[in-house]
Protein backbone atom coordinates (compact mmCIF):
# COMPACT_ATOMS: atom_id res chain seq x y z
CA UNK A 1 163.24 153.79 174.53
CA UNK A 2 159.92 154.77 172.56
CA UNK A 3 159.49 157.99 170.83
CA UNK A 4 157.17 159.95 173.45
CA UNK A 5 160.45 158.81 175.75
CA UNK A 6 162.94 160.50 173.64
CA UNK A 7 160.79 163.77 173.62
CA UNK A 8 160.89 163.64 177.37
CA UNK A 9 164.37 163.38 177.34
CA UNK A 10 164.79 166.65 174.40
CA UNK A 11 162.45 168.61 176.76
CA UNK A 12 163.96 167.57 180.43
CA UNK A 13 167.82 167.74 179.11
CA UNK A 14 167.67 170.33 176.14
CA UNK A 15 164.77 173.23 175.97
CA UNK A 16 164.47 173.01 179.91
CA UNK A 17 167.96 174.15 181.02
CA UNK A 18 168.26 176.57 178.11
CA UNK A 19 165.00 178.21 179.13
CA UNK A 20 166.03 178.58 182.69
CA UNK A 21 169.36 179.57 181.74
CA UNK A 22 167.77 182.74 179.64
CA UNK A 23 165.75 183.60 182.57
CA UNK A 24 168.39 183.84 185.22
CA UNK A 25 169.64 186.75 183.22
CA UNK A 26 166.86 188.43 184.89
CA UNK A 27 168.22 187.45 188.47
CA UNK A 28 171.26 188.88 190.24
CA UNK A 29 172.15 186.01 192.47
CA UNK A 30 173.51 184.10 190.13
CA UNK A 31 175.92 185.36 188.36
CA UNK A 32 178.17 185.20 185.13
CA UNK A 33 181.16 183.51 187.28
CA UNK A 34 178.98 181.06 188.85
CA UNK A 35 177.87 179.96 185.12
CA UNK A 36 181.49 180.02 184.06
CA UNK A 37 182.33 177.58 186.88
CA UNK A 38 179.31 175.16 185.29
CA UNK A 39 181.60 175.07 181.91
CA UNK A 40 184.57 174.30 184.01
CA UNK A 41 182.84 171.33 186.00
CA UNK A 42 181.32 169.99 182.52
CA UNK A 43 184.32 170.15 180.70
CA UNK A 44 186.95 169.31 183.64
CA UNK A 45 185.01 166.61 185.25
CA UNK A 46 181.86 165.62 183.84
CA UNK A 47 182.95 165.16 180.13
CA UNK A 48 186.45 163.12 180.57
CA UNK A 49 184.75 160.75 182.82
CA UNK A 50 182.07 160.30 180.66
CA UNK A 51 184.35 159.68 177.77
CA UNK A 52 186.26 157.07 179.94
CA UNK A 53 183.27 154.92 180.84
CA UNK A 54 181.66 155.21 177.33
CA UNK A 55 184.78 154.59 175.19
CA UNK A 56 185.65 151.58 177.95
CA UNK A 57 183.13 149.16 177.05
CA UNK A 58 182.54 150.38 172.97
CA UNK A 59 182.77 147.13 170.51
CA UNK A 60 185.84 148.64 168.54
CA UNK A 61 186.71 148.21 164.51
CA UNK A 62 188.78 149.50 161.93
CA UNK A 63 186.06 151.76 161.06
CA UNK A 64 186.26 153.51 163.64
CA UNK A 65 189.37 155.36 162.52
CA UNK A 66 187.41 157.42 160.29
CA UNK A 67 185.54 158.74 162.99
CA UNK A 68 187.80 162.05 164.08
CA UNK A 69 188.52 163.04 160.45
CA UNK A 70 184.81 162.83 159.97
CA UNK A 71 184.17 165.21 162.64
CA UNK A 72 186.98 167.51 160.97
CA UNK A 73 184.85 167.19 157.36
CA UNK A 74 181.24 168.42 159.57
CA UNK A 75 183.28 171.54 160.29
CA UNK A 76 185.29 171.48 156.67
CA UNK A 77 181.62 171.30 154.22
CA UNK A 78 180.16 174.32 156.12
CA UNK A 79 183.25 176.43 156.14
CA UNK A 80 183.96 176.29 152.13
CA UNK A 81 179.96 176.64 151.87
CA UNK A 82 180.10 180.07 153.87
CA UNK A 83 183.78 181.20 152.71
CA UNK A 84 182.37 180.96 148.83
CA UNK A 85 179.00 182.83 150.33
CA UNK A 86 180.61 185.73 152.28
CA UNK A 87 182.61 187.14 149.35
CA UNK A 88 179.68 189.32 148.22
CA UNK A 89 177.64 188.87 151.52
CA UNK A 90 179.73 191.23 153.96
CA UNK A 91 182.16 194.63 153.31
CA UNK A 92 183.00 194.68 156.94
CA UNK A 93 186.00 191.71 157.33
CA UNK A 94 184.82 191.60 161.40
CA UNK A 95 180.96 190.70 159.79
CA UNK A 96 182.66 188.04 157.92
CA UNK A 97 184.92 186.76 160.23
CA UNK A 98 181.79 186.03 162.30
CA UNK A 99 179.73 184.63 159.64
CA UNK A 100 182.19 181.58 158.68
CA UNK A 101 183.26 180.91 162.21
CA UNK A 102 179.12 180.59 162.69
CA UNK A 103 179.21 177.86 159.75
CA UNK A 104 182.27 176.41 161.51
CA UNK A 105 181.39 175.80 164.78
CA UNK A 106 178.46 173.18 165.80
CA UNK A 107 177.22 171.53 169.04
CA UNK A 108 177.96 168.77 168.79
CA UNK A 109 179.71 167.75 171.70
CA UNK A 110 177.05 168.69 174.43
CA UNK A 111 174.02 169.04 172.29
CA UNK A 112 175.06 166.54 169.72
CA UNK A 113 176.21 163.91 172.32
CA UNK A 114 172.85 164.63 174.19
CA UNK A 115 170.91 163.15 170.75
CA UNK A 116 173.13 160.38 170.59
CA UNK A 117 173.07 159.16 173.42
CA UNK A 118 168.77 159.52 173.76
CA UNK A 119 168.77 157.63 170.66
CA UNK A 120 171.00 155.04 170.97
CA UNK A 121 172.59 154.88 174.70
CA UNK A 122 176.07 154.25 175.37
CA UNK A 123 177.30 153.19 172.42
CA UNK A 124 175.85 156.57 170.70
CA UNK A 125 177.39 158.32 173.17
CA UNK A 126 180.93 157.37 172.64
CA UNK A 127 180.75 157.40 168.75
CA UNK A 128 179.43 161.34 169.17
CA UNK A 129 182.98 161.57 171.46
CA UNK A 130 185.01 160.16 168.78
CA UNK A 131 183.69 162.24 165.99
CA UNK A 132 184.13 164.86 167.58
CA UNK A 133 187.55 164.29 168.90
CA UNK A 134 189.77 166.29 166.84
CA UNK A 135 186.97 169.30 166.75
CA UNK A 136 189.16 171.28 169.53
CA UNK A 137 191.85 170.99 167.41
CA UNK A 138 189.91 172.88 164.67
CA UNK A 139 188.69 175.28 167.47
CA UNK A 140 192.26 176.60 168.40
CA UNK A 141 194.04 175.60 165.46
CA UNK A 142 191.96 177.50 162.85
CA UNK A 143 189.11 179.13 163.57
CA UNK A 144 191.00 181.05 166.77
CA UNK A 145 193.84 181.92 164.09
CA UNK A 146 191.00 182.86 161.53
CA UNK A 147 188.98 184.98 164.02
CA UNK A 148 192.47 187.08 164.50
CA UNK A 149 193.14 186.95 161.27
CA UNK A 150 189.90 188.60 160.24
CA UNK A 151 190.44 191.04 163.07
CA UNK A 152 193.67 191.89 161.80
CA UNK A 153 192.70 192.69 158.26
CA UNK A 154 190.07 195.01 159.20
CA UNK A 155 192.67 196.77 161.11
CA UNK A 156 194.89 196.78 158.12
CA UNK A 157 198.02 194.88 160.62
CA UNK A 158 199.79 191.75 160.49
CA UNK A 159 198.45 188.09 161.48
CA UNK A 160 200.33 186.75 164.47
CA UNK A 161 200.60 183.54 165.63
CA UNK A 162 199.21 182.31 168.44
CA UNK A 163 201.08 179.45 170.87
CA UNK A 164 201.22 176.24 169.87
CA UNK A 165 201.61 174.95 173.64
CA UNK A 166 199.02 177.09 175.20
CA UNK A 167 196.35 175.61 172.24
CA UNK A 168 197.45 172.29 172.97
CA UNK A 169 198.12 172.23 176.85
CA UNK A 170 195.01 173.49 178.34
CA UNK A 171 191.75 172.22 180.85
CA UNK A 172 189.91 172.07 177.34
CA UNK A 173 191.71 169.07 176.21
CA UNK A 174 190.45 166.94 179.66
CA UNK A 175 187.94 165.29 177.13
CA UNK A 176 189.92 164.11 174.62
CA UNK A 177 192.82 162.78 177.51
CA UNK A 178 189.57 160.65 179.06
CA UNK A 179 188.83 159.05 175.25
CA UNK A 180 192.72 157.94 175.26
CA UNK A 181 192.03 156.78 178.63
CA UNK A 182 188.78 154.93 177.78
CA UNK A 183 190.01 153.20 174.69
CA UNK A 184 193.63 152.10 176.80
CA UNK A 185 190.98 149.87 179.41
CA UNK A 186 188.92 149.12 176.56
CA UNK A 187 191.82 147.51 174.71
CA UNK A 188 193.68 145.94 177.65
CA UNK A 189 190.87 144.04 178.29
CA UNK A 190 190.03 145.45 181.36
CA UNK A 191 186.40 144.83 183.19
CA UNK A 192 184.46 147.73 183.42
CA UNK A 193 183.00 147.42 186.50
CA UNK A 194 179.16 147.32 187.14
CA UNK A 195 178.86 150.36 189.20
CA UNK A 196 180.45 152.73 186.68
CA UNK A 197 177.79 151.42 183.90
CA UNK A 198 174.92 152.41 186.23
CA UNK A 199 176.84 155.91 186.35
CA UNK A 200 176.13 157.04 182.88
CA UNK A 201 172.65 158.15 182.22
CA UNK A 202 172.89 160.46 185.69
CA UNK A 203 176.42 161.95 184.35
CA UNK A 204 174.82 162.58 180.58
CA UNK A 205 171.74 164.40 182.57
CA UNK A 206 173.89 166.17 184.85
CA UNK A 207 176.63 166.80 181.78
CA UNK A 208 173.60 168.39 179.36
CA UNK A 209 172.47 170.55 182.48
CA UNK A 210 176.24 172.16 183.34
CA UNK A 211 176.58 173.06 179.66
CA UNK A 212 173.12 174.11 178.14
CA UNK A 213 172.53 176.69 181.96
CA UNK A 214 175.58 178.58 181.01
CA UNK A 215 174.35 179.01 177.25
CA UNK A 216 170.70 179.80 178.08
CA UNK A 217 172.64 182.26 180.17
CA UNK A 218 174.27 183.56 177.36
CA UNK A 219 171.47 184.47 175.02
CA UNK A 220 171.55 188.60 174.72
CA UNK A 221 168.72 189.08 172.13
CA UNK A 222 169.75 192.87 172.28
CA UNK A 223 171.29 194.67 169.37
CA UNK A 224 171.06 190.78 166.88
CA UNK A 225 167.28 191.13 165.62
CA UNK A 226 168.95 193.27 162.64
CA UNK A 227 171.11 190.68 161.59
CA UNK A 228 168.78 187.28 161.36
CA UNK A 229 167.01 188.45 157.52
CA UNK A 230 171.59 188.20 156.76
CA UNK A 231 171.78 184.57 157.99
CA UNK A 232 168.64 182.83 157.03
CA UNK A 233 171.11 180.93 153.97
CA UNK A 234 173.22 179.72 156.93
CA UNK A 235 169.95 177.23 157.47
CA UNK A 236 170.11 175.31 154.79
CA UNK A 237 173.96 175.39 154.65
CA UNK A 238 173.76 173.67 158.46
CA UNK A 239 170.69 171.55 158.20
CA UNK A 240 170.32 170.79 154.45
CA UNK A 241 174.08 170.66 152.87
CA UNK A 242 176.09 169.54 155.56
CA UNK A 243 174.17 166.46 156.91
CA UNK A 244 173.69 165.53 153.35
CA UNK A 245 177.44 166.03 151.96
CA UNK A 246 178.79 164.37 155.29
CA UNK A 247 176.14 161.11 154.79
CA UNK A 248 177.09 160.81 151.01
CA UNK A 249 180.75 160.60 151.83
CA UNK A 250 180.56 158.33 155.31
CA UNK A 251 178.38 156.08 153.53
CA UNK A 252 181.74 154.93 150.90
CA UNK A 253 183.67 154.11 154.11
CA UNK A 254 181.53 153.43 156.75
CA UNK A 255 178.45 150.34 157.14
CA UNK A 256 177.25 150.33 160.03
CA UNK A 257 174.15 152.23 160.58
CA UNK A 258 174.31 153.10 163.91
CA UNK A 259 177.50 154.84 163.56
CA UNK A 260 176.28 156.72 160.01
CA UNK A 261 173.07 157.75 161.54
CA UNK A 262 174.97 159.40 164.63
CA UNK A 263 177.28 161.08 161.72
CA UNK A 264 174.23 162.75 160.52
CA UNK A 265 172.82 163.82 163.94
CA UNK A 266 175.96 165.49 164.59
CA UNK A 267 176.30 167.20 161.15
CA UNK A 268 173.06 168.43 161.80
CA UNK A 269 173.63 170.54 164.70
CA UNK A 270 173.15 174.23 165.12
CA UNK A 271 176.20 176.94 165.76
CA UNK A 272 177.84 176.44 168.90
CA UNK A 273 178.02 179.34 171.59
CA UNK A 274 182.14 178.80 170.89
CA UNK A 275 181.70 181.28 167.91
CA UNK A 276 180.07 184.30 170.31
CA UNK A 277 182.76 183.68 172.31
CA UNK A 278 185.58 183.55 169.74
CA UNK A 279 183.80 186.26 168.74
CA UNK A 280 184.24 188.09 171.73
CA UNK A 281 187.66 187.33 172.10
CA UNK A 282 188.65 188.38 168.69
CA UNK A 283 186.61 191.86 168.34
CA UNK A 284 184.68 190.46 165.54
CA UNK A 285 180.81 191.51 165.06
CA UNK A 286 179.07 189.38 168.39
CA UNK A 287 175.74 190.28 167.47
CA UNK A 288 176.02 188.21 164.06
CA UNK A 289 177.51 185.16 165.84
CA UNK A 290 174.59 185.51 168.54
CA UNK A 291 172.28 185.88 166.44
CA UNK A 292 173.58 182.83 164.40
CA UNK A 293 173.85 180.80 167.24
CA UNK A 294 170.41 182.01 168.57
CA UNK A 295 168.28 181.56 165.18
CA UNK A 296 170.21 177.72 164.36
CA UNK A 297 169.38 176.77 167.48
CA UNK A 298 165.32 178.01 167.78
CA UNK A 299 165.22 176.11 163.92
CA UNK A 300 166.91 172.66 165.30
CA UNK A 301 164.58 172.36 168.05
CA UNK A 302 161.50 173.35 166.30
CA UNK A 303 162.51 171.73 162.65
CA UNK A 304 165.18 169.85 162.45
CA UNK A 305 165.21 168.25 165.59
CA UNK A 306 161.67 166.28 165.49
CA UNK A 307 162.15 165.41 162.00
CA UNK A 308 165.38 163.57 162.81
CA UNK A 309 164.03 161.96 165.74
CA UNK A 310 160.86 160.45 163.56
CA UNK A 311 163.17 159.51 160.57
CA UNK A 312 165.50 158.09 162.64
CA UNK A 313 163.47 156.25 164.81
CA UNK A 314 161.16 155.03 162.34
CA UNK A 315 164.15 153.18 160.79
């Protein structure tokens, strides 16, 4: 796949979707259940059985071990960088509840897996699924807790903890169940057959399209203009530090290029739309996470984005 190929891609699968996403806030016939339904179908059907047909024909190595707890350090190197910031940043505790969850949280399964996958197929794909596997763990296991915690404190009550089965046992785990499922066939050996390989660049298409409508859709530019001059350090923190930090310590374990390259694309990604809507579950301050979300994401496509593609590809 040549470069002007790859841009084709970004534009059909990635600024596309979000732009008509953002303008169907406009419209009334669609509405904010029919874009919830999108997430549902992406990450109850389109993202397990994308995982299962990746994962099933992947070339696996010991290596590969390191993957999930390298997906746990992309989240880990921007959390201490914006805990040690947010000290003197923020008085409010719901303003800095928001800002480290914003560090935290990355897209890097849709948007990351989209990159991945442009760049280096199947195989890119399925690393990008692995890195990220334990990153749902992280989601409900900490930065739900922290996001309640914060909330908490600026209440002045007690933390309380949330269950353990309901963070575990939910539709949001469907992707991980089809990587256990993908790497079972893939070990036993058995034949993945030729019409499911012929499936996977129409599910990644249709998988970037169900998950960037429902963000583009949640863009609300209202009431967040104040707060972009109070995140402009989270920039280099996500697109400087944490690529760099996550290369320097992947590179002592990890050889293969391929796989350390697609470490780097997904420690490059912008906040996810997880943190508006942890967020919004939590009571923290929305407009700083949207506004996060909304000012990473304008710099990746218009910075961060082509360089990687022109570095990378020029390799």
């Amino acid at each position: 796949m040549d470069i002007l190929t790859k841009l084709l891609y970004l534009f059909v699968d990635l600024i596309l979707p979000l732009t008509i996403g953002y303008l169907c806030r406009s419209q009334s016939r669609l509405d904010k259940e029919f874009f919830q339904r999108l997430v549902v179908l992406n990450i109850c059907g389109i993202s397990p059985v994308l995982s299962i047909l990746t994962l099933w024909v992947l070339p696996l190595d010991y290596s590969l071990i390191w993957l999930p707890a390298i997906g746990i350090l992309l989240c880990v190197i921007p959390g201490i960088a914006a805990y040690l910031r947010v000290k003197n940043k923020f008085q409010s505790e719901l303003d800095k509840g928001s800002y480290i969850l914003s560090a935290i949280l990355s897209n890097t399964t849709t948007l990351g897996g989209l990159c991945a996958y442009i760049l280096y197929g199947e195989s890119g794909f399925a690393y990008a699924q692995m890195i990220v596997m334990l990153q749902s763990v992280v989601m409900f296991m900490f930065c739900f807790p922290l996001a309640q915690y914060y909330y908490q404190k600026s209440v002045g009550t007690g933390f309380s903890k949330q269950s353990l089965v309901k963070m575990f046992i939910n539709r949001n785990q469907l992707p991980v169940v089809g990587m256990a499922l993908g790497i079972i066939l893939n070990i036993t050996g058995t034949i993945r057959p030729g019409f499911a390989g012929l499936a996977v660049d129409p599910l990644v298409h249709i998988g970037a399209w169900t998950a960037l409508l429902p963000i583009g859709y949640a863009i609300d530019t209202a009431g967040m203009r104040e707060c972009y001059a109070e995140l402009i350090d989270l920039i280099p923190i996500k697109f400087i530090l944490t690529p760099l930090a996550a290369y320097m310590v992947s590179s002592i374990l990890i050889t293969d290029e391929i796989i350390l390259n697609t470490i780097v694309i997904l420690a490059a990604m912008p906040t996810a739309i997880n943190t508006v809507i942890a967020a919004q579950i939590h009571k923290l301050n929305v407009n700083i996470a949207t506004a996060a979300f909304v000012l990473t994401t304008a710099v990746f496509i218009g910075v961060e984005l082509p360089v990687l593609f022109v570095w990378i590809s020029a390799w």
